[in-house]
C-alpha atoms as a PDB file:
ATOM      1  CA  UNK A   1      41.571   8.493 -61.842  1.00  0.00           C
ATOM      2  CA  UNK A   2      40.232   5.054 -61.921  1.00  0.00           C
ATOM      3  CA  UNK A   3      38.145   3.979 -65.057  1.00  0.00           C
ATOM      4  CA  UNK A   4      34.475   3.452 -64.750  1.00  0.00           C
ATOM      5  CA  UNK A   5      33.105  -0.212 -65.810  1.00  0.00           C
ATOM      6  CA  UNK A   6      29.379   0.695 -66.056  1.00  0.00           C
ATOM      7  CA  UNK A   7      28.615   4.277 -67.406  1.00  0.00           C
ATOM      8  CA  UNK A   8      26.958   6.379 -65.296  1.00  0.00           C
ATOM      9  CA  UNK A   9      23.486   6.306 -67.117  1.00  0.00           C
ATOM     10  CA  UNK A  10      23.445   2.613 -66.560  1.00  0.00           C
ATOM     11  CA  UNK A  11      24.361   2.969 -63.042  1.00  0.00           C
ATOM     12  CA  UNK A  12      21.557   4.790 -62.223  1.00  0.00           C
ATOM     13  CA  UNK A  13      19.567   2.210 -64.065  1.00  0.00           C
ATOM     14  CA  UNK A  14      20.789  -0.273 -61.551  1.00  0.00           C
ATOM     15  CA  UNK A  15      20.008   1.806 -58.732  1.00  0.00           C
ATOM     16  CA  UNK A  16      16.414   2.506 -59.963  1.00  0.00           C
ATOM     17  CA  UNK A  17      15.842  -0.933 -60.699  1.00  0.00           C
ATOM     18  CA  UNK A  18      17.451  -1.806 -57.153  1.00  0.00           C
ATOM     19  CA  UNK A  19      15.144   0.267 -55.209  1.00  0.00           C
ATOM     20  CA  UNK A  20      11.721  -0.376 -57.091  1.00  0.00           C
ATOM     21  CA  UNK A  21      12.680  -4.476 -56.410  1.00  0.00           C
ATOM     22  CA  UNK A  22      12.977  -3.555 -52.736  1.00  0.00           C
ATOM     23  CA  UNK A  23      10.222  -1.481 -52.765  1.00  0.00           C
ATOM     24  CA  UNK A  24       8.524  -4.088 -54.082  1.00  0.00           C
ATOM     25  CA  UNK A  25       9.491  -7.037 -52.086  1.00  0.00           C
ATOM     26  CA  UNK A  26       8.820  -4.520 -48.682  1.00  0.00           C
ATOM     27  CA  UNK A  27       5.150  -4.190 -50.046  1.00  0.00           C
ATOM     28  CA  UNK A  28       5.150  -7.754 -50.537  1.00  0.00           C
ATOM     29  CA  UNK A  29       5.935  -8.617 -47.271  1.00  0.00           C
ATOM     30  CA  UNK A  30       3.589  -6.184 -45.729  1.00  0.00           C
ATOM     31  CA  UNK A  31       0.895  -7.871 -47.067  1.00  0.00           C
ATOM     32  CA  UNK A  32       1.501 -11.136 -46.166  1.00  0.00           C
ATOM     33  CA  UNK A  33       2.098 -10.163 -42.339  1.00  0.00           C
ATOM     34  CA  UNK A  34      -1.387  -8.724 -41.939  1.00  0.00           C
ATOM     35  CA  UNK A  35      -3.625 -10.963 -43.844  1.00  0.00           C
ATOM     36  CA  UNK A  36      -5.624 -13.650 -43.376  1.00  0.00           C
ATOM     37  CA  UNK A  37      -4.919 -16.470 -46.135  1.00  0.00           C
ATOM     38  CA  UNK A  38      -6.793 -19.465 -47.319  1.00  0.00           C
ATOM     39  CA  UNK A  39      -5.721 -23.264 -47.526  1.00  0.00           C
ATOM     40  CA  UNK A  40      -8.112 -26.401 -48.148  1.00  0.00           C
ATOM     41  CA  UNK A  41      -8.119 -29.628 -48.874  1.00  0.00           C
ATOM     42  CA  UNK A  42      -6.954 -29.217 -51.955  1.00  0.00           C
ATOM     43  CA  UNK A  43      -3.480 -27.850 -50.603  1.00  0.00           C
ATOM     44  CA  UNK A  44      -0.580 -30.641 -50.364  1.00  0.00           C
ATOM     45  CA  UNK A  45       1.103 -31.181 -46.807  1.00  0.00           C
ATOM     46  CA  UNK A  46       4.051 -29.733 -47.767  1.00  0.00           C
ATOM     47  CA  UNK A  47       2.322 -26.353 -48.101  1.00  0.00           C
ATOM     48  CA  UNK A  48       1.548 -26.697 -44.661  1.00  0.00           C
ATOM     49  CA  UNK A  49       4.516 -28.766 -42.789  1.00  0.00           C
ATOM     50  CA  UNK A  50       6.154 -25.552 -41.526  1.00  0.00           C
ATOM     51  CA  UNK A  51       3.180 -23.741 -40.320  1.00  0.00           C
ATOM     52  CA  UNK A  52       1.435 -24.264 -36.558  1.00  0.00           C
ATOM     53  CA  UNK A  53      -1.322 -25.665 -36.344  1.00  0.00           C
ATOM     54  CA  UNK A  54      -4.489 -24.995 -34.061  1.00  0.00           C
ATOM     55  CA  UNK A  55      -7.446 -26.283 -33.637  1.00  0.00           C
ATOM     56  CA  UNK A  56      -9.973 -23.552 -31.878  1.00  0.00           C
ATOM     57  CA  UNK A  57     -12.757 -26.542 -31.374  1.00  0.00           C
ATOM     58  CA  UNK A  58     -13.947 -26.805 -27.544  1.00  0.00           C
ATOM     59  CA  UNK A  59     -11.012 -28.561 -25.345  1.00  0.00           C
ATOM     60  CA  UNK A  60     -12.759 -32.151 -25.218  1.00  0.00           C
ATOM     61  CA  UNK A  61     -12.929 -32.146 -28.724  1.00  0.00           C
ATOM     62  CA  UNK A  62      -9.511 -31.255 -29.603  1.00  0.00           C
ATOM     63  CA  UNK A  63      -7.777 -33.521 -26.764  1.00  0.00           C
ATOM     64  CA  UNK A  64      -9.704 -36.547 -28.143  1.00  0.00           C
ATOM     65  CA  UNK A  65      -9.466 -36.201 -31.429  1.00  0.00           C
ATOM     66  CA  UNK A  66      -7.581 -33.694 -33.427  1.00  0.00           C
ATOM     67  CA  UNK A  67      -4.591 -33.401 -35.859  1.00  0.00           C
ATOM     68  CA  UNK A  68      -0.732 -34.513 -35.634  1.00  0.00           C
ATOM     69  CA  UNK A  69       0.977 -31.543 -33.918  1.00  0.00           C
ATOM     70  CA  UNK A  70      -1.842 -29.266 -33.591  1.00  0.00           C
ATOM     71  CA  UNK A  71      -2.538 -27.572 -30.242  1.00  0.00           C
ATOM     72  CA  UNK A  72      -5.588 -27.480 -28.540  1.00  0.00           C
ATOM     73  CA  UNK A  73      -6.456 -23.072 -28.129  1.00  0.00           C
ATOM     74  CA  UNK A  74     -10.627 -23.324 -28.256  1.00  0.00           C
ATOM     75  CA  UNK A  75     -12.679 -20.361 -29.221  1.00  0.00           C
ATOM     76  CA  UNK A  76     -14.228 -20.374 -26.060  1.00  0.00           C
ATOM     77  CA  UNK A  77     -11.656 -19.747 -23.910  1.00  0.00           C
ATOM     78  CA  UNK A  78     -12.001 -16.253 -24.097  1.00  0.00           C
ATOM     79  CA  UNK A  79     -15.509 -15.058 -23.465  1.00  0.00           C
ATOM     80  CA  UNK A  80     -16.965 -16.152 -20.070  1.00  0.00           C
ATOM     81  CA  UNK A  81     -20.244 -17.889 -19.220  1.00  0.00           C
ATOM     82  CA  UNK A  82     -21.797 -14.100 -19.025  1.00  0.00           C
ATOM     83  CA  UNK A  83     -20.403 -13.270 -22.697  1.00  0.00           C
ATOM     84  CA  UNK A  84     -17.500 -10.597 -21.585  1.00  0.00           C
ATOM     85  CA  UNK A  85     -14.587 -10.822 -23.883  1.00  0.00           C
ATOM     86  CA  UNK A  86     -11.400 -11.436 -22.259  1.00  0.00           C
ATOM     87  CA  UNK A  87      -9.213  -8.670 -22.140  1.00  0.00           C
ATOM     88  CA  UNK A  88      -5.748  -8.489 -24.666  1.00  0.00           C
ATOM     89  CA  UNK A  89      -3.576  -8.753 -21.586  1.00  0.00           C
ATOM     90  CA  UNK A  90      -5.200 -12.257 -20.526  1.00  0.00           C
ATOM     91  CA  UNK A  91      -5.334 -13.068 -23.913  1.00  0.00           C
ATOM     92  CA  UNK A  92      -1.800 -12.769 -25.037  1.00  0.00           C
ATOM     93  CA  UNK A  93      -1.441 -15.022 -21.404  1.00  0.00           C
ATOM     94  CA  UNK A  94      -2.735 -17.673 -22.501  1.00  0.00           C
ATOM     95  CA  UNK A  95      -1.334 -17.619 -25.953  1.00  0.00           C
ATOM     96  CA  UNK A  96       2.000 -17.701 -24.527  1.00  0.00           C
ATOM     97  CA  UNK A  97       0.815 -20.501 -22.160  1.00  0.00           C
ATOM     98  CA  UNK A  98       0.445 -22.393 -25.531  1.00  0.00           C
ATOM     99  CA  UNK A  99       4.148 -21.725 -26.535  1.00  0.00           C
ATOM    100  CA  UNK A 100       2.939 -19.010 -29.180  1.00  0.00           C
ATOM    101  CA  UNK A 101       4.851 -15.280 -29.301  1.00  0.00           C
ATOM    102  CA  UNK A 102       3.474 -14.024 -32.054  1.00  0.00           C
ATOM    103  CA  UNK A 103       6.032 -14.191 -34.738  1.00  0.00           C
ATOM    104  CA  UNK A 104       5.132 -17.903 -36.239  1.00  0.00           C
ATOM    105  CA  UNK A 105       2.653 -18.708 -38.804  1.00  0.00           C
ATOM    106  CA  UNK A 106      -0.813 -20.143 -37.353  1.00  0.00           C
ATOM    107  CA  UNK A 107      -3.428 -22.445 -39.755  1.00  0.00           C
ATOM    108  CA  UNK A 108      -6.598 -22.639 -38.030  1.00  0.00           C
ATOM    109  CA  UNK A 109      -9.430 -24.685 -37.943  1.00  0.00           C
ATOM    110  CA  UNK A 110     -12.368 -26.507 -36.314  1.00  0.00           C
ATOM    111  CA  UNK A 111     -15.154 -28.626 -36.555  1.00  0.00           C
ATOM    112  CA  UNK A 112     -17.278 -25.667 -36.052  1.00  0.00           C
ATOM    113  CA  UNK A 113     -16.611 -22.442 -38.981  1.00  0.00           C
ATOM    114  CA  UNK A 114     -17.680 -19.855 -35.559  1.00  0.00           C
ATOM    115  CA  UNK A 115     -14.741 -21.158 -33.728  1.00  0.00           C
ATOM    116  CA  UNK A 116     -12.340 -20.952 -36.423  1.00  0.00           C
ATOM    117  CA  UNK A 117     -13.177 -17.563 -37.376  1.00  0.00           C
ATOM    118  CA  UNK A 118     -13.902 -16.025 -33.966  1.00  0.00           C
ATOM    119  CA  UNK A 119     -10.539 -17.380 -32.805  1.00  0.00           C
ATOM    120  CA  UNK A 120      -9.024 -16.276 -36.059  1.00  0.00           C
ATOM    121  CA  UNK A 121     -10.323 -12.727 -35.848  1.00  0.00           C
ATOM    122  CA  UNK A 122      -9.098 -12.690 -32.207  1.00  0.00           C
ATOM    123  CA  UNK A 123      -5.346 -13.608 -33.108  1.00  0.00           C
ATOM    124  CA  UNK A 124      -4.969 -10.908 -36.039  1.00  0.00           C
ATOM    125  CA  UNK A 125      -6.250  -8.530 -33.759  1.00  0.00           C
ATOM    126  CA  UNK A 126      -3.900  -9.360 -30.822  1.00  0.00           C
ATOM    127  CA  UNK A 127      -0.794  -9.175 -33.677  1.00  0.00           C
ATOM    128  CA  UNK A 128      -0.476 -12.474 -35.008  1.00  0.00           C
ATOM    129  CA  UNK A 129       2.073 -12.080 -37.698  1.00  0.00           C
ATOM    130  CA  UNK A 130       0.103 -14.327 -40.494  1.00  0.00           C
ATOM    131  CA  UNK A 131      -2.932 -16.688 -40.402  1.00  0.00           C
ATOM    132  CA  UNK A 132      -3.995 -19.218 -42.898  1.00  0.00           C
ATOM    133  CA  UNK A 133      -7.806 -20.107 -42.545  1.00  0.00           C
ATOM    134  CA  UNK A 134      -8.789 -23.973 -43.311  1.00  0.00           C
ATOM    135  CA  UNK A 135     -11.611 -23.928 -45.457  1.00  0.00           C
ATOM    136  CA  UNK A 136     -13.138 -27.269 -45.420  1.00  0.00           C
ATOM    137  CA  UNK A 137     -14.190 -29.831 -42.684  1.00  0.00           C
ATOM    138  CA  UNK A 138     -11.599 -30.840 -39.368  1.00  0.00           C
ATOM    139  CA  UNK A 139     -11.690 -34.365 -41.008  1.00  0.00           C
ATOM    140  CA  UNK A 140     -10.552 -33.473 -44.119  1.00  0.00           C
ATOM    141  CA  UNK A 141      -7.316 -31.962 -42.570  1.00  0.00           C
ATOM    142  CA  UNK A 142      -7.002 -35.296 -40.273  1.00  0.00           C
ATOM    143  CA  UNK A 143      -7.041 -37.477 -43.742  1.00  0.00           C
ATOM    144  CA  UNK A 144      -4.467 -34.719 -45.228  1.00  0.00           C
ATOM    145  CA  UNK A 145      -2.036 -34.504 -41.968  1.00  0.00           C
ATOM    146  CA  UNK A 146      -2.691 -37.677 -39.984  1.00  0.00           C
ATOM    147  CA  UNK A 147      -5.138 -38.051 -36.441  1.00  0.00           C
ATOM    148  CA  UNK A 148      -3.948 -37.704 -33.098  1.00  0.00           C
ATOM    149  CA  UNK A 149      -4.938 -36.149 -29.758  1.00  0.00           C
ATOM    150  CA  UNK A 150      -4.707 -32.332 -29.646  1.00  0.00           C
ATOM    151  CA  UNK A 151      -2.137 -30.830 -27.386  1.00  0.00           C
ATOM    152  CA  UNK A 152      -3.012 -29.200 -24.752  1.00  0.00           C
ATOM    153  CA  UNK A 153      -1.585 -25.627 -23.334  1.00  0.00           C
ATOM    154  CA  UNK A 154       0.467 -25.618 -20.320  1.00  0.00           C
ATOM    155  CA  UNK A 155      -0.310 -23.226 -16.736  1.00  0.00           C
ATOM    156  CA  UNK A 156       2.682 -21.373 -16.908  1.00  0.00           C
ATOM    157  CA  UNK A 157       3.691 -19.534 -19.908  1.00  0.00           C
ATOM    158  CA  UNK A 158       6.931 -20.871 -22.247  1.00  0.00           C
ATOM    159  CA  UNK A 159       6.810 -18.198 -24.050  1.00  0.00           C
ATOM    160  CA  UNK A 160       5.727 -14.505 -23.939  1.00  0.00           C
ATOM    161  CA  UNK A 161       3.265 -13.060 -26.747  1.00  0.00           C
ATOM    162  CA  UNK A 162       5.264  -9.982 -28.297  1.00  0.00           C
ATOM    163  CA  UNK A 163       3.374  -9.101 -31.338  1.00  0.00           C
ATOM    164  CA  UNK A 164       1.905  -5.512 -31.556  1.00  0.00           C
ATOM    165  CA  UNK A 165      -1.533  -5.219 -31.230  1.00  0.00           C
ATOM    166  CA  UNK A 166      -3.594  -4.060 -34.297  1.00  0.00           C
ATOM    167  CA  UNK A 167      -5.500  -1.531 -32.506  1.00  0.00           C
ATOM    168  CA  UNK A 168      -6.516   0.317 -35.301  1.00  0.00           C
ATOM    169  CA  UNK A 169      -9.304  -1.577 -36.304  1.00  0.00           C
ATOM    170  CA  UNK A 170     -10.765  -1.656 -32.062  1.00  0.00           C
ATOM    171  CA  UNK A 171     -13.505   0.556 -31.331  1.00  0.00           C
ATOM    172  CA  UNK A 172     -14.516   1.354 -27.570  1.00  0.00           C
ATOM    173  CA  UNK A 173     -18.491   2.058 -27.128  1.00  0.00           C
ATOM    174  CA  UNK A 174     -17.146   5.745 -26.161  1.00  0.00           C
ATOM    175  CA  UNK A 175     -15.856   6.150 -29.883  1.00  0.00           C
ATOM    176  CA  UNK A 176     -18.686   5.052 -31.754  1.00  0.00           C
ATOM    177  CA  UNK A 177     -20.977   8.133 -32.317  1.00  0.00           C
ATOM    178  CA  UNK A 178     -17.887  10.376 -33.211  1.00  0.00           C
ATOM    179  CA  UNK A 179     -16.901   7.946 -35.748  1.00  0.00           C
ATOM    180  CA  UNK A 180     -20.625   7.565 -36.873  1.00  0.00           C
ATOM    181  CA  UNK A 181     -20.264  11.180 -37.426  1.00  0.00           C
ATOM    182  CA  UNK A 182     -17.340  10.619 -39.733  1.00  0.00           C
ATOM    183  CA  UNK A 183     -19.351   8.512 -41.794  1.00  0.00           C
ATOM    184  CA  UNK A 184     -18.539   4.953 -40.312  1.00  0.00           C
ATOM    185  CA  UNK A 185     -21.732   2.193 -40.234  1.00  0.00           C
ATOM    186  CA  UNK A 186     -22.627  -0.310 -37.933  1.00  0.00           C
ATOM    187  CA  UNK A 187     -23.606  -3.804 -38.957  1.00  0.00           C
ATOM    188  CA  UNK A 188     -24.498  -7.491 -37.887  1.00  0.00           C
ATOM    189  CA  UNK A 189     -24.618  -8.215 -41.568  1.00  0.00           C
ATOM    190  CA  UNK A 190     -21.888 -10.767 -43.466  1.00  0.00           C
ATOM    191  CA  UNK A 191     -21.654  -8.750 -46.489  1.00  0.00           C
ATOM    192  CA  UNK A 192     -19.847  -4.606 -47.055  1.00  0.00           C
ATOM    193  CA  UNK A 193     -22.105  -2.373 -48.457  1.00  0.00           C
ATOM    194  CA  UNK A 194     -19.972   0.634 -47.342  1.00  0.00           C
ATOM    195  CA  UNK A 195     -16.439   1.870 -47.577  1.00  0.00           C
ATOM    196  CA  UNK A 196     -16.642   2.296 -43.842  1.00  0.00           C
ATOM    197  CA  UNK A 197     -18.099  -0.590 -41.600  1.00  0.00           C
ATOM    198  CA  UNK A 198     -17.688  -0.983 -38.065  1.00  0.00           C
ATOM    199  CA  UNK A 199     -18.978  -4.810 -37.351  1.00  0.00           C
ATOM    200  CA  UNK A 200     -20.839  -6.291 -34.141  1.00  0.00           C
ATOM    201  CA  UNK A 201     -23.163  -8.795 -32.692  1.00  0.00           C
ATOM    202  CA  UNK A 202     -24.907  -9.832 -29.660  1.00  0.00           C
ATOM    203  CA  UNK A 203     -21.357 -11.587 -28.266  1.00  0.00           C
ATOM    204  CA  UNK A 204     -17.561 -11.065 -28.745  1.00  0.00           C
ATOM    205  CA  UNK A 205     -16.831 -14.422 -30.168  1.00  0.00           C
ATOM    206  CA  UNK A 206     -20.488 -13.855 -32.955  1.00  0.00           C
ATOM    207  CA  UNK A 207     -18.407 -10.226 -33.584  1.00  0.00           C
ATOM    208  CA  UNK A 208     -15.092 -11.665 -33.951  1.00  0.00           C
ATOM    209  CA  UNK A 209     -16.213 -14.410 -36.336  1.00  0.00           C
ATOM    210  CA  UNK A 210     -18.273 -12.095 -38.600  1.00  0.00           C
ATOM    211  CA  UNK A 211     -15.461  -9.560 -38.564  1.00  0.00           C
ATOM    212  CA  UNK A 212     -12.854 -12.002 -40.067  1.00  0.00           C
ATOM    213  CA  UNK A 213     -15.747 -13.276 -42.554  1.00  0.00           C
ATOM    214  CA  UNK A 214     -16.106  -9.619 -43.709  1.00  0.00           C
ATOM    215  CA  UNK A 215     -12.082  -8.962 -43.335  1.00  0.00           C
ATOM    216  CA  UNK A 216     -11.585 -11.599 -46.530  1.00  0.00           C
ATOM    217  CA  UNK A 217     -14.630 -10.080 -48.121  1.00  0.00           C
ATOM    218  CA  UNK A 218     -13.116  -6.675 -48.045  1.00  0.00           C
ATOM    219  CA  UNK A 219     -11.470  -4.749 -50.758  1.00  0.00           C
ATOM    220  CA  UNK A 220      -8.557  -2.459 -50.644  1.00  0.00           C
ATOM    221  CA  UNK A 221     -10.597   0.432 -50.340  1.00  0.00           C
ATOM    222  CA  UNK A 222     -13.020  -0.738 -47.649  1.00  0.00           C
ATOM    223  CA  UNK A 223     -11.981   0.096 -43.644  1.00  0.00           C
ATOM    224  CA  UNK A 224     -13.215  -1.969 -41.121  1.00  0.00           C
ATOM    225  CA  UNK A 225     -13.282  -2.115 -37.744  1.00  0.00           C
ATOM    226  CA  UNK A 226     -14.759  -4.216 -34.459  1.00  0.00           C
ATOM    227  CA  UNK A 227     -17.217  -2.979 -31.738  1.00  0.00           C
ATOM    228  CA  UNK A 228     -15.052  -4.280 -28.883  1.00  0.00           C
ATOM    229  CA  UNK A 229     -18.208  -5.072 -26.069  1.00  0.00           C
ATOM    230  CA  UNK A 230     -19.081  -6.899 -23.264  1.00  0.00           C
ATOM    231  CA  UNK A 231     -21.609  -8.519 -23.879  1.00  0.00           C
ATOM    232  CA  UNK A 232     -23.605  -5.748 -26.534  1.00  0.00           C
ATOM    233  CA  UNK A 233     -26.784  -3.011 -25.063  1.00  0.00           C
ATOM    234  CA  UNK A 234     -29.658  -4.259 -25.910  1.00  0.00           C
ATOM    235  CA  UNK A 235     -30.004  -0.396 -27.369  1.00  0.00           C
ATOM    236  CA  UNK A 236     -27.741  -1.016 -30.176  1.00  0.00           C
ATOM    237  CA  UNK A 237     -29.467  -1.427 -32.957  1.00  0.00           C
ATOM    238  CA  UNK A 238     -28.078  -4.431 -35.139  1.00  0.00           C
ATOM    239  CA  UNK A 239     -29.215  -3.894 -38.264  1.00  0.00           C
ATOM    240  CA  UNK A 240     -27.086  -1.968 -40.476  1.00  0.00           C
ATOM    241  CA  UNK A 241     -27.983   1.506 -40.689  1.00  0.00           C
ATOM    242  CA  UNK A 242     -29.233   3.200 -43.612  1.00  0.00           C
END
């Protein structure tokens, strides 16, 4: 019978240490593939040479002036003159039409802090595997990175957007009053006064941007959800209820 080198009691030390590291570094990664993370001008450019960069200003903006290597994916691209969001299907289009599948890491920014977050609430909705928010002004990433034209998206796609969908935090008009019932809150507000908040506004890209506002405001044990709409009744009432 072949001699043991490690007693048994220490081999099941290993093994318990073993599987609360990987337990650990799952969690870890978990987190980091659905939040929302923070850079600013403070960060140094190698923090930020491996991630993509876009720049959700309008398209005029960003192809005139906008950072080296970023590419040009504006806010409004996806809600029409008569405030209807676009739908996931279209959107995930023209993501791919800008060479982006889902899988990379995204930093975005604009000259306008609507933009940035409406576009940023959009992506980690459609999947987006992580997102760093810029924090300060478009200029002070230009002094960080360098200034060039923005890059443009293509009319076919070069790549196809394959991230799963974080549908749990969507809410249809049809579902609201059942999960009113369960306790859930609207609100046009920027702050969480309740575990449960579903948010909204008068258009998608105003709900998108307060919904990422309130998503880094959040706490573990606050939910939150969007009012998907297009545009918002008039018979909604905005306020947050009571």
């Amino acid at each position: 019978m072949p001699t043991l080198l490690i007693k048994p009691s220490k081999l099941i030390t290993h093994f318990y240490k073993y599987l609360i590291t990987s337990v650990l570094l799952i969690g870890l990664f978990q987190v980091c593939h659905a939040n929302i993370l923070e850079l600013d001008k403070t960060s140094k450019p190698s923090q930020i040479k491996k991630i993509i960069l876009v720049d959700a200003s309008n398209l005029f903006d960003c192809q005139k002036e906008s950072v080296i290597g970023a590419k040009c994916i504006p806010a409004n691209t996806f809600q029409s003159e008569k405030g209807e969001l676009a739908s996931f299907y279209h959107t995930t289009w023209v993501l791919g039409t800008a060479g982006i599948q889902g899988s990379e890491e995204l930093l975005v920014f604009a000259d306008n802090d609507n933009n940035r977050d409406a576009l940023l609430g959009l992506l980690y909705l459609a999947g987006q595997k992580k997102l760093w928010r810029w924090n300060d002004k478009k200029s002070d990433l230009q002094e960080l990175l360098g200034q060039e034209q923005g890059q443009t998206r293509s009319i076919v796609r070069s790549k196809y957007y394959t991230a799963k969908m974080r549908d749990k935090h969507l809410v249809l008009p049809k579902e609201l009053e059942p999960l009113m019932k369960q306790g859930w809150r609207l609100s046009a507000e920027d702050k969480l006064s309740r575990k449960q908040t579903i948010v909204t506004d008068k258009l998608p890209l105003e709900t998108l941007a307060r919904f990422t506002r309130l998503f880094l405001l959040k706490t573990k044990n606050q939910m939150l959800k969007i009012l998907i709409h297009s545009p918002i009744k008039e018979s909604i009432t905005l306020k947050s209820s009571s």
